[in-house]
PDB file of N, CA and C in Angstrom:
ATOM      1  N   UNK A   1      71.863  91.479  18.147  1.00  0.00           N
ATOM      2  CA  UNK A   1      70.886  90.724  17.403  1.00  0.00           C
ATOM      3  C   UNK A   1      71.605  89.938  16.314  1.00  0.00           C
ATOM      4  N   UNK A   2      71.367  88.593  16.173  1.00  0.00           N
ATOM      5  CA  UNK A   2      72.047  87.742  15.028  1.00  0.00           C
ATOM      6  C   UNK A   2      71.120  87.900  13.710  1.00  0.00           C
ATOM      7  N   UNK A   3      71.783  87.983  13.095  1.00  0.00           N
ATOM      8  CA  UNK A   3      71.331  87.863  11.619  1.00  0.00           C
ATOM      9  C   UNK A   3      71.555  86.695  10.557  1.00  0.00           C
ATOM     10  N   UNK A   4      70.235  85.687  10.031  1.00  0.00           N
ATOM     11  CA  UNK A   4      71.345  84.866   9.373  1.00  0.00           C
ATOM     12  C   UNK A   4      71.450  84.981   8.157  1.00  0.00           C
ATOM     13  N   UNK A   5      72.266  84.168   8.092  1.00  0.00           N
ATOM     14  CA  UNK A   5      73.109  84.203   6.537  1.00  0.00           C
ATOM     15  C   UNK A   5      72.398  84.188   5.219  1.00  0.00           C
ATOM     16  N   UNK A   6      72.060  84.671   4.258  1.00  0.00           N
ATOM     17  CA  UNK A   6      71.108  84.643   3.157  1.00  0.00           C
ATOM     18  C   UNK A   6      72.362  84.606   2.150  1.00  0.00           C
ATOM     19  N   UNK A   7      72.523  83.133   1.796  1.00  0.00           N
ATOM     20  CA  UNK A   7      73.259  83.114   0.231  1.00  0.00           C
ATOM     21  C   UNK A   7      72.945  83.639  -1.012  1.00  0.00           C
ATOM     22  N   UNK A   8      71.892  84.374  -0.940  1.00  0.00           N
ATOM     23  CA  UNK A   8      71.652  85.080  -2.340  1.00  0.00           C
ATOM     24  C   UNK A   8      71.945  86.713  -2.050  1.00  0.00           C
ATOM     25  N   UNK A   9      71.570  86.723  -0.869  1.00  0.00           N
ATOM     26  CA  UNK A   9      71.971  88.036  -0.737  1.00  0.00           C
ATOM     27  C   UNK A   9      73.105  87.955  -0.854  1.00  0.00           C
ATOM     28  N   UNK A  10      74.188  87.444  -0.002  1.00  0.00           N
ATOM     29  CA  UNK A  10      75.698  87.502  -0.274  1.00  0.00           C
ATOM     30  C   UNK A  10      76.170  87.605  -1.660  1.00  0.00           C
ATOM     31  N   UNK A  11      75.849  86.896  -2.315  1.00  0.00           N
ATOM     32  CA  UNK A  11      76.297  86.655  -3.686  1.00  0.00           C
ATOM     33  C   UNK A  11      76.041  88.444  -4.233  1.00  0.00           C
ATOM     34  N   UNK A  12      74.935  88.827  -3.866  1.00  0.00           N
ATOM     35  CA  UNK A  12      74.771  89.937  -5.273  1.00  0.00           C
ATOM     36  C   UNK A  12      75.161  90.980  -4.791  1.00  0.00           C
ATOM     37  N   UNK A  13      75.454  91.204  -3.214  1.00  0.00           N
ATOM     38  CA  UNK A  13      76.491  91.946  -2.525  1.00  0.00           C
ATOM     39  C   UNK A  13      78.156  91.477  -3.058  1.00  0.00           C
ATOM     40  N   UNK A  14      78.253  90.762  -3.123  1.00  0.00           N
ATOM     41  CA  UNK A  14      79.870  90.092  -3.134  1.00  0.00           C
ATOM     42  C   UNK A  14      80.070  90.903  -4.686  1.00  0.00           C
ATOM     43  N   UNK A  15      78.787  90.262  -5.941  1.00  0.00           N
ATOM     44  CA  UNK A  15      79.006  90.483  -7.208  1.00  0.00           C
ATOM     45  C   UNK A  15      78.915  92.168  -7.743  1.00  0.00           C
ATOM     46  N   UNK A  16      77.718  92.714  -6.883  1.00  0.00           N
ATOM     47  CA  UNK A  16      78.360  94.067  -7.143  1.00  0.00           C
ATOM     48  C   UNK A  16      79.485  94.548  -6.701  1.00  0.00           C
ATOM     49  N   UNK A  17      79.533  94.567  -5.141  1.00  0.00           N
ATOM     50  CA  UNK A  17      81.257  95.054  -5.458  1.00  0.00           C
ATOM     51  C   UNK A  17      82.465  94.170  -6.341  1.00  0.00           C
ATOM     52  N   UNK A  18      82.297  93.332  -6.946  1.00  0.00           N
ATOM     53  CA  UNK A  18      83.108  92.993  -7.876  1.00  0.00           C
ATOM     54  C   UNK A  18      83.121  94.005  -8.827  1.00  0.00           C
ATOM     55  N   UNK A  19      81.978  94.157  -9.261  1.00  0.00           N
ATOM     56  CA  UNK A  19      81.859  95.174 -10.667  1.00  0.00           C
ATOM     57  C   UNK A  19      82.190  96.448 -10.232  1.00  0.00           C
ATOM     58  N   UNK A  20      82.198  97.504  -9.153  1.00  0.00           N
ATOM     59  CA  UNK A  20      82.402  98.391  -8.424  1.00  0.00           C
ATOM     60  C   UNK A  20      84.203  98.102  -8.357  1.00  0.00           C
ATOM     61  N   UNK A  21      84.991  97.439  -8.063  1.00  0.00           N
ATOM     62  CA  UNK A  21      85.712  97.448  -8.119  1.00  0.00           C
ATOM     63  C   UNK A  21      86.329  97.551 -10.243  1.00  0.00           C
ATOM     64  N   UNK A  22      85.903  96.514 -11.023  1.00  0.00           N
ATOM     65  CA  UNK A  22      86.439  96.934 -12.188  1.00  0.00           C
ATOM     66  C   UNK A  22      85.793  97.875 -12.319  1.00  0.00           C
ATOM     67  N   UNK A  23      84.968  98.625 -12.386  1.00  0.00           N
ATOM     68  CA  UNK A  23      84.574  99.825 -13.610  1.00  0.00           C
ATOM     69  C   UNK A  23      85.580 101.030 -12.623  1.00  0.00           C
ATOM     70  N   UNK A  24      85.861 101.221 -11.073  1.00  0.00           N
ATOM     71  CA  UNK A  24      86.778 101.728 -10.736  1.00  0.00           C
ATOM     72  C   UNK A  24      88.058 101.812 -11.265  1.00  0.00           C
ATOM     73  N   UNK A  25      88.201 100.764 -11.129  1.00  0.00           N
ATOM     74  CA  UNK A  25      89.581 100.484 -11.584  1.00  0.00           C
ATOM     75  C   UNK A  25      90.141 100.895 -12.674  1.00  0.00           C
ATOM     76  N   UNK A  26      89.129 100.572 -13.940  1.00  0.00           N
ATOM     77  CA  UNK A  26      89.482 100.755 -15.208  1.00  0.00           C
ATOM     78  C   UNK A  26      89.107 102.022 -15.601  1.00  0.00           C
ATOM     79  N   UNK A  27      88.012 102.842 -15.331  1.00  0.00           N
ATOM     80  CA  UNK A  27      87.623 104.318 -15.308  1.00  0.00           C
ATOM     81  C   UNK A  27      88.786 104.801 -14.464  1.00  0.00           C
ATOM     82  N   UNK A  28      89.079 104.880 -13.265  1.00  0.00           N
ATOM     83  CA  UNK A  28      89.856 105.467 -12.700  1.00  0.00           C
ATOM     84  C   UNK A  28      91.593 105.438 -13.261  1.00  0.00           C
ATOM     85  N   UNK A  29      92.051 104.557 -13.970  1.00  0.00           N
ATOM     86  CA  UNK A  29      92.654 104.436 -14.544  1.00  0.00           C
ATOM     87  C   UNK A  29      93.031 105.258 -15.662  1.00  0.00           C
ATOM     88  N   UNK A  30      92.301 104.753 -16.540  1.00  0.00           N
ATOM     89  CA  UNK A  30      91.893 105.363 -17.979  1.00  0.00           C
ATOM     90  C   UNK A  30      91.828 107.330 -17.460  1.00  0.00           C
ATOM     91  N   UNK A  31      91.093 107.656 -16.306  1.00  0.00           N
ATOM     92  CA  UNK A  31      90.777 109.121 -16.556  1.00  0.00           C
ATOM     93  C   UNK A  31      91.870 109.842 -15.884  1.00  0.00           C
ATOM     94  N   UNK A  32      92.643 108.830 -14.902  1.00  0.00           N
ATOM     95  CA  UNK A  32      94.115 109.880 -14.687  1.00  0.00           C
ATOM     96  C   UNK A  32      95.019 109.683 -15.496  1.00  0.00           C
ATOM     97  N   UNK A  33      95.010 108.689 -16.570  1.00  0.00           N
ATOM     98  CA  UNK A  33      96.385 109.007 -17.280  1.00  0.00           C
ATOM     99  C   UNK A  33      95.747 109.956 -18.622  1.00  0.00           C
ATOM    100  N   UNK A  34      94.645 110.593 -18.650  1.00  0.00           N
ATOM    101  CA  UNK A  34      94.113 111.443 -19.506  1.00  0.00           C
ATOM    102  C   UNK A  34      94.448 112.815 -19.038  1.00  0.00           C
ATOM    103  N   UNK A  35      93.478 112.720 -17.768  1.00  0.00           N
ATOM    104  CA  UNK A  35      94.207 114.166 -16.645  1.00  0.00           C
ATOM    105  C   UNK A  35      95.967 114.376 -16.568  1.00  0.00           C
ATOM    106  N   UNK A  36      96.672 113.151 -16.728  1.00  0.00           N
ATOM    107  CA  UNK A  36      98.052 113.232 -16.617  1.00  0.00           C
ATOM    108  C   UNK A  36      98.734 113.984 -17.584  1.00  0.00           C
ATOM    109  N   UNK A  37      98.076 113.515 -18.616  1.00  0.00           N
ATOM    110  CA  UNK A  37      98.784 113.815 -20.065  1.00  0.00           C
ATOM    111  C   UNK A  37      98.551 115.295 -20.157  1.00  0.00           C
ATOM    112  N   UNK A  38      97.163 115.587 -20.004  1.00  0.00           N
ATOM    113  CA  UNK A  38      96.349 117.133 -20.208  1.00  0.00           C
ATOM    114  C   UNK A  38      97.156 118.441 -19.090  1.00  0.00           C
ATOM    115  N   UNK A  39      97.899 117.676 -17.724  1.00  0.00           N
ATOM    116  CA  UNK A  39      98.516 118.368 -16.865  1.00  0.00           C
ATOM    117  C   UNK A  39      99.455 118.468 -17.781  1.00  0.00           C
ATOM    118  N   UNK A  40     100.383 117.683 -17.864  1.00  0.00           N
ATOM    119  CA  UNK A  40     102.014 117.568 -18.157  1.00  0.00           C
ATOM    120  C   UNK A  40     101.907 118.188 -19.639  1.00  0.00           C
ATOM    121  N   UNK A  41     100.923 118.264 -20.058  1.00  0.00           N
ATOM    122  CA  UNK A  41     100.884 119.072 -22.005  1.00  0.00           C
ATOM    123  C   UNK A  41     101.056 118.083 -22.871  1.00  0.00           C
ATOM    124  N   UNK A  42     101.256 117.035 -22.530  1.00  0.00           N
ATOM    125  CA  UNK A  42     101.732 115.564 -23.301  1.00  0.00           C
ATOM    126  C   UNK A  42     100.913 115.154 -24.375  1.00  0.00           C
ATOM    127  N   UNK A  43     101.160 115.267 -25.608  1.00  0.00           N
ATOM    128  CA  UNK A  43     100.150 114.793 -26.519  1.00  0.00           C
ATOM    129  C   UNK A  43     100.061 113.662 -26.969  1.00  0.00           C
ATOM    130  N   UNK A  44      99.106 112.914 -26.921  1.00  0.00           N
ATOM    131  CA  UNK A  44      98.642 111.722 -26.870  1.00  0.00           C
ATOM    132  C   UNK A  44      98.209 111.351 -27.956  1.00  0.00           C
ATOM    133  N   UNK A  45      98.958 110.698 -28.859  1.00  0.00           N
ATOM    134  CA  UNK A  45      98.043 109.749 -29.939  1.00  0.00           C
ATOM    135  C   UNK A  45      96.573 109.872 -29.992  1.00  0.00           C
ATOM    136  N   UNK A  46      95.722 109.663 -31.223  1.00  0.00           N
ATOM    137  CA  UNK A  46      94.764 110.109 -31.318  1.00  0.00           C
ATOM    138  C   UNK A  46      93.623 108.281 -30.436  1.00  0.00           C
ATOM    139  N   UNK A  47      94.704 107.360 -30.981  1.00  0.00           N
ATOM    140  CA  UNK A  47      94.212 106.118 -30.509  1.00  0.00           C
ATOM    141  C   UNK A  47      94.147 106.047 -29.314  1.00  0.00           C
ATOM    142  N   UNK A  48      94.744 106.341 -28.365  1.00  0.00           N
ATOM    143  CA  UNK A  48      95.793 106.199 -27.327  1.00  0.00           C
ATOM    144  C   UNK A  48      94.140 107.336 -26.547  1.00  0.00           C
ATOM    145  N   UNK A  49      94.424 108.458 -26.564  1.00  0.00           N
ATOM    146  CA  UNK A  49      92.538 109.059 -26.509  1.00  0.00           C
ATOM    147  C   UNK A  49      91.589 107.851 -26.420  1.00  0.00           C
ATOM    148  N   UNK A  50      91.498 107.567 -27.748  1.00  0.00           N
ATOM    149  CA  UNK A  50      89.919 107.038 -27.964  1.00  0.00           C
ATOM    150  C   UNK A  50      89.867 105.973 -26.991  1.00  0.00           C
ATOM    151  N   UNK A  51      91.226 105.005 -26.938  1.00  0.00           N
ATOM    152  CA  UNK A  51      90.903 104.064 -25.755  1.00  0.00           C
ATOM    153  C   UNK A  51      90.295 104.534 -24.256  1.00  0.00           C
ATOM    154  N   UNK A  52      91.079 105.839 -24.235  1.00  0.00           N
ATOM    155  CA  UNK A  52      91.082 105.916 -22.257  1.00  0.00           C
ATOM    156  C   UNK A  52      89.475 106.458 -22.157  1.00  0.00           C
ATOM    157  N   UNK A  53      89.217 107.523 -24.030  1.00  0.00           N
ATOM    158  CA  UNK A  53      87.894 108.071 -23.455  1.00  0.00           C
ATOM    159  C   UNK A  53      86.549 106.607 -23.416  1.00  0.00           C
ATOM    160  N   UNK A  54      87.009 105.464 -24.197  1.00  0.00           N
ATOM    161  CA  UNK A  54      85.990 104.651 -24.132  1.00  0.00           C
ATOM    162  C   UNK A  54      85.902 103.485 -23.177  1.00  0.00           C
ATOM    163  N   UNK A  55      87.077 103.360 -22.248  1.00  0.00           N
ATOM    164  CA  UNK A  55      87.406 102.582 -21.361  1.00  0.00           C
ATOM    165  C   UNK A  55      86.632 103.290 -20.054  1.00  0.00           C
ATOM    166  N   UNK A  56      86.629 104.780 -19.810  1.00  0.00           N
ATOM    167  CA  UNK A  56      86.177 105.752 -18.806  1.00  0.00           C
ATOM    168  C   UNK A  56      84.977 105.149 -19.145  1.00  0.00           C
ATOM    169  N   UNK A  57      84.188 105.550 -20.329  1.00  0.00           N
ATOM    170  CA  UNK A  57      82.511 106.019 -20.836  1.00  0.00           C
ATOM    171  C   UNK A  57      82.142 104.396 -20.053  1.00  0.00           C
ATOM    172  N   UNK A  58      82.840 103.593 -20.737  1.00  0.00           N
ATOM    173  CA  UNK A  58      82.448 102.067 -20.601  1.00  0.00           C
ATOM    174  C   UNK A  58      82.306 102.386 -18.960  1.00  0.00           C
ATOM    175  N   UNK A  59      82.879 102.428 -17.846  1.00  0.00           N
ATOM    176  CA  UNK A  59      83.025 102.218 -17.051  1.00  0.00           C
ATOM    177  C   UNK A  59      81.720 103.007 -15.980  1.00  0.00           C
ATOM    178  N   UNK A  60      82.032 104.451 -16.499  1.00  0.00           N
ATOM    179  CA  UNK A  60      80.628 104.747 -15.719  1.00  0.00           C
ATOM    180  C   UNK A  60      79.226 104.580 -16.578  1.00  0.00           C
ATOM    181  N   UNK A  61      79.438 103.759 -17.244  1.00  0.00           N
ATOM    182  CA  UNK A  61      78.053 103.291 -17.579  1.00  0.00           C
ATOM    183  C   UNK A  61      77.979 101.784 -16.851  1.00  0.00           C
ATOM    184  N   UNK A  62      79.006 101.320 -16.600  1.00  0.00           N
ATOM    185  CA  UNK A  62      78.877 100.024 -15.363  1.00  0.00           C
ATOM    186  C   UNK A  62      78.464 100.773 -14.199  1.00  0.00           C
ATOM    187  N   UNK A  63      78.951 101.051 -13.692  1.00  0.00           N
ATOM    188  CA  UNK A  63      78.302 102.033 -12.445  1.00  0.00           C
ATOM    189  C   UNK A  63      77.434 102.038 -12.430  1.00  0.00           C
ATOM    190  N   UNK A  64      76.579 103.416 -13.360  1.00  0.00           N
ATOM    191  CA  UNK A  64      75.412 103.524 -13.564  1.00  0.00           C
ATOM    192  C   UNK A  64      74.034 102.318 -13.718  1.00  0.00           C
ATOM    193  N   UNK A  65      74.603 101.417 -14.113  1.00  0.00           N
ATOM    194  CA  UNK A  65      73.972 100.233 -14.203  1.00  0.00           C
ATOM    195  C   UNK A  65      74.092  99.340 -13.037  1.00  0.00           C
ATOM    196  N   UNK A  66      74.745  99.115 -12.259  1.00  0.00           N
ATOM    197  CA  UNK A  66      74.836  98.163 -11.058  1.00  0.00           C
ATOM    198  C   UNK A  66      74.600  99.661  -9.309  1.00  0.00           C
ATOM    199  N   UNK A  67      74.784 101.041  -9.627  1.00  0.00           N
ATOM    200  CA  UNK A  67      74.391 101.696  -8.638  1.00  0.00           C
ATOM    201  C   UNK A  67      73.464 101.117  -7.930  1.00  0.00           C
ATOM    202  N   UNK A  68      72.394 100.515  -7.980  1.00  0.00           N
ATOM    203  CA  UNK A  68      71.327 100.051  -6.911  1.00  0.00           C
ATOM    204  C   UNK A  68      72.270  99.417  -6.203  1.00  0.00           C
ATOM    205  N   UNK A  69      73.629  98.562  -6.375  1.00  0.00           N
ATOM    206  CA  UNK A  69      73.724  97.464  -6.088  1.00  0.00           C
ATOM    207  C   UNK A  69      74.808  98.505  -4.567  1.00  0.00           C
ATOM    208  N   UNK A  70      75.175  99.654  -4.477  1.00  0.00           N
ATOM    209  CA  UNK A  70      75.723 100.695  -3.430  1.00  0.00           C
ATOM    210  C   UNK A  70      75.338 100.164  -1.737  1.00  0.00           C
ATOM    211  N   UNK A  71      76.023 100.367  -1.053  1.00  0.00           N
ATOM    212  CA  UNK A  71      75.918  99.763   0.268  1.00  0.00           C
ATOM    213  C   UNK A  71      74.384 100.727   0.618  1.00  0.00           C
ATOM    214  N   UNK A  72      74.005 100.460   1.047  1.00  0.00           N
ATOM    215  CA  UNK A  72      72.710 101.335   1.895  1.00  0.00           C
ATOM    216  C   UNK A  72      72.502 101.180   3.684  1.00  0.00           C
ATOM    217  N   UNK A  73      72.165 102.224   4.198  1.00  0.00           N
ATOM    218  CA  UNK A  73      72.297 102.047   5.687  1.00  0.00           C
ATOM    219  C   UNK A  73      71.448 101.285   6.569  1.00  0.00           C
ATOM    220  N   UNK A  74      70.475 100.737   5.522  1.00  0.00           N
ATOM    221  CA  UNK A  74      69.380  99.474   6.428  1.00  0.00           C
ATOM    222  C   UNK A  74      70.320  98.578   6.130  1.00  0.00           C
ATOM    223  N   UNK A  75      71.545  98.240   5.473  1.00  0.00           N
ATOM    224  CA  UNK A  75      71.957  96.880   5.302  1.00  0.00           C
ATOM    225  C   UNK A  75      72.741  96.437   7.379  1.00  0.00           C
ATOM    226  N   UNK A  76      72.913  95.117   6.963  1.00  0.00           N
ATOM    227  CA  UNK A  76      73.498  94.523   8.268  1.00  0.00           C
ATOM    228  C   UNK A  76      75.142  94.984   8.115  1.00  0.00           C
ATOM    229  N   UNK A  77      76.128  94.789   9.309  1.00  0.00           N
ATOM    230  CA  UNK A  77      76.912  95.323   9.387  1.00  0.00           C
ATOM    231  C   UNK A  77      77.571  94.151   9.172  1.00  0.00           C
ATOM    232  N   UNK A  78      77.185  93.251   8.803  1.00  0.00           N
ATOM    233  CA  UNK A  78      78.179  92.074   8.320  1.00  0.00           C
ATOM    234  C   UNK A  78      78.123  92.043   6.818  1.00  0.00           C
ATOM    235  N   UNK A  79      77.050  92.767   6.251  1.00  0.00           N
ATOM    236  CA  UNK A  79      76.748  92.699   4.647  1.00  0.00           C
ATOM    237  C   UNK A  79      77.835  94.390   4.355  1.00  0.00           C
ATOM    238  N   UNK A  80      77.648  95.014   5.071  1.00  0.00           N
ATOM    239  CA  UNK A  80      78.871  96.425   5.031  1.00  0.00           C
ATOM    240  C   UNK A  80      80.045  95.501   4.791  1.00  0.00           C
ATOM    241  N   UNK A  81      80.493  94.680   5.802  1.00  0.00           N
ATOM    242  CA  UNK A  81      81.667  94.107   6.088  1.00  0.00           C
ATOM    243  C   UNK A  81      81.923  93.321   4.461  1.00  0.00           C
ATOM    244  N   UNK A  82      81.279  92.525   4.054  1.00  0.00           N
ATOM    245  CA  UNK A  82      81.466  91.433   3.231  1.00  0.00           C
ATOM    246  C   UNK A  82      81.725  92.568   1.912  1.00  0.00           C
ATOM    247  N   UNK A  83      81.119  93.870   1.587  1.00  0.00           N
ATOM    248  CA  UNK A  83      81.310  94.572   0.083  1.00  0.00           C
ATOM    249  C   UNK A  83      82.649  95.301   0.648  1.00  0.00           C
ATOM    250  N   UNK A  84      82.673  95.921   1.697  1.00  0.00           N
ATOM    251  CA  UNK A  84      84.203  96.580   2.017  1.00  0.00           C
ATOM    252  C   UNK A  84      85.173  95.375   0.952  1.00  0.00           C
ATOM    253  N   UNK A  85      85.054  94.062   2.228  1.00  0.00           N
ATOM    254  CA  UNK A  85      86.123  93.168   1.912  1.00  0.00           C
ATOM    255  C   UNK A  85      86.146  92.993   0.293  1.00  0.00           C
ATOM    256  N   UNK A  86      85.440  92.605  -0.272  1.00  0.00           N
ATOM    257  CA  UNK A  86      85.133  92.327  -1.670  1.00  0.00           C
ATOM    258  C   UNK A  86      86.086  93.511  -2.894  1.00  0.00           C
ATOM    259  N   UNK A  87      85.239  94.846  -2.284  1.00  0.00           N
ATOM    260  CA  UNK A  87      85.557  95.846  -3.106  1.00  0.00           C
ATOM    261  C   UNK A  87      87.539  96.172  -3.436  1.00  0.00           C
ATOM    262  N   UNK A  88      87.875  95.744  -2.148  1.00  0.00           N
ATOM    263  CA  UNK A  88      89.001  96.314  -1.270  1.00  0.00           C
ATOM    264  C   UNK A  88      89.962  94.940  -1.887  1.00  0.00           C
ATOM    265  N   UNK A  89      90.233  93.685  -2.047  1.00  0.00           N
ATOM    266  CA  UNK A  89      90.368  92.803  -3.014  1.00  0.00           C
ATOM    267  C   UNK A  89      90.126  92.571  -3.973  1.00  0.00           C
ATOM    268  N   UNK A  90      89.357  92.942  -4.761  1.00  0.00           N
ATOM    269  CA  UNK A  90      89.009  93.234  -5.987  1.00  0.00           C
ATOM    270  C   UNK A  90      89.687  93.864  -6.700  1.00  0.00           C
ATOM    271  N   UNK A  91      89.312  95.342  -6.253  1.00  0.00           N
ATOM    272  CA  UNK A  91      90.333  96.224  -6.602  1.00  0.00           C
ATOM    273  C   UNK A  91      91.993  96.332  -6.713  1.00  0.00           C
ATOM    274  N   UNK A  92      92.546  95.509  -5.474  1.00  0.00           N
ATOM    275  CA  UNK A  92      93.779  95.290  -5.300  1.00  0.00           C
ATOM    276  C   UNK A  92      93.867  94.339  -6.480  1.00  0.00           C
ATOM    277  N   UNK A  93      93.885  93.492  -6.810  1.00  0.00           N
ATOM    278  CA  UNK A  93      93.918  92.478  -8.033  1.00  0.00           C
ATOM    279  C   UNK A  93      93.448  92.768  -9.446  1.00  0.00           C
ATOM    280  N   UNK A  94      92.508  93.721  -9.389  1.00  0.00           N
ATOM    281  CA  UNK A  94      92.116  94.263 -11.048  1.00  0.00           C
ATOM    282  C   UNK A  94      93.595  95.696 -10.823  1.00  0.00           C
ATOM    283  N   UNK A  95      93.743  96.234  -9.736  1.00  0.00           N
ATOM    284  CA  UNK A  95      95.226  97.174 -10.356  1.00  0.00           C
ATOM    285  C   UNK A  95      96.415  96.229 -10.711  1.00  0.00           C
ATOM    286  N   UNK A  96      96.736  95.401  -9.643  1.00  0.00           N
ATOM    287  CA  UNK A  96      97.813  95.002  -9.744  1.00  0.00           C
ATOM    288  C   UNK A  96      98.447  94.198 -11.367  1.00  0.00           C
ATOM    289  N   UNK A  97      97.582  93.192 -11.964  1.00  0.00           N
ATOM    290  CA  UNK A  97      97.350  92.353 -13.092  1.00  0.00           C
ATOM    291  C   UNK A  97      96.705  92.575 -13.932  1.00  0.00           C
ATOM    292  N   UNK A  98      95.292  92.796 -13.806  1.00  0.00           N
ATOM    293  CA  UNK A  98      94.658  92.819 -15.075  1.00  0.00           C
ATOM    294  C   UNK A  98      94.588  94.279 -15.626  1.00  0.00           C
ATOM    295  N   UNK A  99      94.800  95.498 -14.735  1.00  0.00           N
ATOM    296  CA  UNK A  99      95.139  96.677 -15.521  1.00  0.00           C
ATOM    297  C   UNK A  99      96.261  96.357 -16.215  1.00  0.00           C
ATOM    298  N   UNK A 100      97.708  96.075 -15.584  1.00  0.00           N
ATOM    299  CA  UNK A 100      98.620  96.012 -16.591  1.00  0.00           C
ATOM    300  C   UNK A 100      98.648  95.300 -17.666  1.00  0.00           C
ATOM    301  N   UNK A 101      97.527  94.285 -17.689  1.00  0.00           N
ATOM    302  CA  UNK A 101      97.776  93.321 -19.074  1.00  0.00           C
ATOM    303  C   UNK A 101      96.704  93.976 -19.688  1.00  0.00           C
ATOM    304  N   UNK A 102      95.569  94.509 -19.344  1.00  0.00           N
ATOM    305  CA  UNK A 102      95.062  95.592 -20.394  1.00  0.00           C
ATOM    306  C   UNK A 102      95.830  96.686 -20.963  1.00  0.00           C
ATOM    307  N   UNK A 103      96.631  97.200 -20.288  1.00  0.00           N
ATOM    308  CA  UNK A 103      97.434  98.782 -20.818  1.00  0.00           C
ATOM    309  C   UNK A 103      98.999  97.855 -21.450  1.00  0.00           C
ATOM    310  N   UNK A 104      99.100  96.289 -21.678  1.00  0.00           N
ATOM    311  CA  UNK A 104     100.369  95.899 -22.502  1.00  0.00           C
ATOM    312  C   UNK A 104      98.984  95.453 -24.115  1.00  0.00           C
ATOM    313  N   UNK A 105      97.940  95.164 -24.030  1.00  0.00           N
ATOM    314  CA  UNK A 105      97.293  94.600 -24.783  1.00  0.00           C
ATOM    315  C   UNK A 105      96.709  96.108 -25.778  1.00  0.00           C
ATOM    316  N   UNK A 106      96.460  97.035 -24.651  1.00  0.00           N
ATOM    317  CA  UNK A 106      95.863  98.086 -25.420  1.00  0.00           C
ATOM    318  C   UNK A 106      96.832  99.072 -25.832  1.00  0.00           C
ATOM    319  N   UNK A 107      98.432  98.605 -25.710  1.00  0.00           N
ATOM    320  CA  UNK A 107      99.501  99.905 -26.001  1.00  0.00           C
ATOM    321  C   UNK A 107     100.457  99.092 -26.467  1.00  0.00           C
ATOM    322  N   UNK A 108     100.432  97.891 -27.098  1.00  0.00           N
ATOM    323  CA  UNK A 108     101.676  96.779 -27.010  1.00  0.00           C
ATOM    324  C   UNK A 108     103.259  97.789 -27.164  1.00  0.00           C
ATOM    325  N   UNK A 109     103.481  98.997 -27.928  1.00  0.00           N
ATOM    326  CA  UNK A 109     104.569  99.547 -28.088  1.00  0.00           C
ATOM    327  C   UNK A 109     104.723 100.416 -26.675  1.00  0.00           C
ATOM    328  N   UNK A 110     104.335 100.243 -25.865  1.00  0.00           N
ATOM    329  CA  UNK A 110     104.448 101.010 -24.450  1.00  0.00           C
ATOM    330  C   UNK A 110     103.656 102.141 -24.307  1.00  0.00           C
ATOM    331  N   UNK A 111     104.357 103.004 -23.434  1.00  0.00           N
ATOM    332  CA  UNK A 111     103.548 104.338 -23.258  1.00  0.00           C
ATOM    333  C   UNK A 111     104.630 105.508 -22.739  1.00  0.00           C
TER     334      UNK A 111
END
């Protein structure tokens, strides 16, 4: 069965997994180098905390706020296809660049 194309739908499929990809990114980020530190005994600046715990909080409260926007199983398998792709590029590009220029902006003396 063909399905056609609805440009608005695309868009707010495309735009949530955009946001699904940063609040991943940057929560997931932020909460393993917290878990890292807390494994390894590493004590962490008190700043150096407050960022990762408010970068996390920030993040699943994006979530929480765009969740409707989650694949669901009435969707078409070309609208599956289009948030995979989205999420899956997204993500690759918010780790690769814009995490690191957040963690040189939010640590300028390193880590």
């Amino acid at each position: 069965m063909m399905h056609d194309d609805n440009p608005i739908e695309n868009r707010q499929t495309a735009g949530h997994a955009l946001f699904f990809a940063l609040a991943t990114t940057f929560g997931g980020g932020a909460a393993l180098h917290l878990i890292r530190a807390a494994l390894w005994h590493k004590s962490l600046p008190l700043s150096e905390v407050i960022t990762f715990v408010l970068t996390a909080l920030a993040s699943i409260l994006l979530l929480s706020v765009i969740w409707s926007g989650r694949p669901e199983k009435t969707w078409s398998l070309n609208r599956h296809i289009l948030w995979i792709s989205v999420l899956a590029v997204a993500t690759t590009i918010f780790a690769t660049t814009i995490w690191p220029i957040f963690w040189h902006w939010a640590f300028p003396s390193g880590y």
